[in-house]
Protein backbone atom coordinates (compact mmCIF):
# COMPACT_ATOMS: atom_id res chain seq x y z
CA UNK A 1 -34.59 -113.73 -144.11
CA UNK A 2 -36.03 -111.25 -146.36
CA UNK A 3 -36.28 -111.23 -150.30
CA UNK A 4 -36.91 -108.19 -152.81
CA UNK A 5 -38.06 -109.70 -156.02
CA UNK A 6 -37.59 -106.95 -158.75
CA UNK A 7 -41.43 -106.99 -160.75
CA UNK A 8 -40.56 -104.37 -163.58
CA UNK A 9 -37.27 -104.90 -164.66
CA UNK A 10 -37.72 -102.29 -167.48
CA UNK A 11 -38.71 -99.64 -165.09
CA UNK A 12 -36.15 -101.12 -162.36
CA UNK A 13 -32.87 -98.25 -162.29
CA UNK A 14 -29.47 -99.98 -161.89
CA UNK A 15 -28.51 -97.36 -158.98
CA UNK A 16 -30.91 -98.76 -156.71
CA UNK A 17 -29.35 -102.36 -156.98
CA UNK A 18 -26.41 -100.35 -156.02
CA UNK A 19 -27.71 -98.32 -152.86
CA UNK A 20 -28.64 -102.05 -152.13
CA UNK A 21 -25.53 -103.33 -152.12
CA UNK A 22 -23.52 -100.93 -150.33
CA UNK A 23 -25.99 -99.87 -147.94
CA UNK A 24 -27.07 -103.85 -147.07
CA UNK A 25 -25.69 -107.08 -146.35
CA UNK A 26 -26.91 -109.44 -149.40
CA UNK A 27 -26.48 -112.96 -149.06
CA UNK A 28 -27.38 -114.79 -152.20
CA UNK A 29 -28.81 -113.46 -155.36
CA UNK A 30 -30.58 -114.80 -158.95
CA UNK A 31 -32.24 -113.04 -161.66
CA UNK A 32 -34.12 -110.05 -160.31
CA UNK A 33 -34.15 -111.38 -156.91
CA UNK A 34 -31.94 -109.89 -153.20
CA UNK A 35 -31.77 -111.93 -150.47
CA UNK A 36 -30.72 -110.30 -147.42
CA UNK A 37 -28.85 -111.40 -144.53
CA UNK A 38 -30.83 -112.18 -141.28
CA UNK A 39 -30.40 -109.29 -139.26
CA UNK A 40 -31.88 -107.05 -142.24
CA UNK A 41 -35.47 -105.90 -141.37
CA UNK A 42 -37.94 -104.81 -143.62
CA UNK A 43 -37.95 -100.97 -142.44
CA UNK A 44 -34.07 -101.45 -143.39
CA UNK A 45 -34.58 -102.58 -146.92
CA UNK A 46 -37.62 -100.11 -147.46
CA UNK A 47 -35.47 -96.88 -145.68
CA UNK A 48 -32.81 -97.75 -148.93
CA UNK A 49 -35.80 -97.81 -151.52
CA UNK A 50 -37.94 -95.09 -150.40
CA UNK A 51 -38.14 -93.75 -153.42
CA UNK A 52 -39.04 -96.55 -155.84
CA UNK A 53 -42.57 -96.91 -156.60
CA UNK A 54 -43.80 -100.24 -155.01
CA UNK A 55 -45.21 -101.57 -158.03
CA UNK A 56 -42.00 -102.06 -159.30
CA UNK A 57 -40.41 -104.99 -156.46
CA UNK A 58 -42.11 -106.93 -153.48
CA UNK A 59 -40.49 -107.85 -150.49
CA UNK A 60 -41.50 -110.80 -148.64
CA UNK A 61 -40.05 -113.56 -146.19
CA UNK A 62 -37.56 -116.36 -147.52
CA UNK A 63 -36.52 -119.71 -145.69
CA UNK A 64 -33.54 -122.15 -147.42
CA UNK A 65 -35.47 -125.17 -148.01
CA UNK A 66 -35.05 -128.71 -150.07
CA UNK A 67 -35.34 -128.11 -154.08
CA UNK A 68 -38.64 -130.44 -153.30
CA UNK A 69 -40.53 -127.07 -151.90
CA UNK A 70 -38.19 -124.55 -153.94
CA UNK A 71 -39.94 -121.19 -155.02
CA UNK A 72 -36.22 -119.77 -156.22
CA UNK A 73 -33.33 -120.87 -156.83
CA UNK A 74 -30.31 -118.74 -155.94
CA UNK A 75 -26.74 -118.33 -158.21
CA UNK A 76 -25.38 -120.37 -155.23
CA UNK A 77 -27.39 -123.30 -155.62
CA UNK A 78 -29.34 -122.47 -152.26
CA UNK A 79 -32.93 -123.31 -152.48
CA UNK A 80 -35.14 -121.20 -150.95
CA UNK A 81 -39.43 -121.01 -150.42
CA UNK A 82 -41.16 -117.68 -149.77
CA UNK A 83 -43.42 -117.65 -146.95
CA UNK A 84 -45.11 -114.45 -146.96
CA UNK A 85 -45.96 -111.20 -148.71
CA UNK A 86 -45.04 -108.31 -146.80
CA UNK A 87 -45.67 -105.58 -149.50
């Protein structure tokens, strides 16, 4: 699954959390962090964002894991570890 970590909160604009959210399927959440539901591709996530600057979020790959190896955890409780850097 993919994650978009907001990096600039200050710079970050409320509507685009929005177009997330209507315009994707978000599974879990935390502070400053999406995580998208399976099926959601990077080109998906990107095509919502197009005009954010990238220095402002990255998007990278996110498995649930035990809180042993957790990188983030989610308002659910979920544990998850990031795997890669897309962007």
């Amino acid at each position: 699954m993919k994650g978009l970590l907001i990096e600039d909160e200050f710079h970050w604009h409320d509507r685009w959390s929005s177009e997330l959210g209507q315009r994707l399927s978000i599974t879990d959440s935390s502070n400053n962090l999406f995580i998208f539901d399976e099926a959601c591709t990077r080109e998906e996530i990107l095509s919502v964002i197009r005009d954010v600057p990238r220095d402002l979020y990255r998007i990278f790959d996110l498995q649930e894991t035990s809180e042993e190896y957790c990188d983030f955890m989610a308002d659910s409780g979920t544990c998850y570890r990031k795997i890669g850097t897309l962007h």
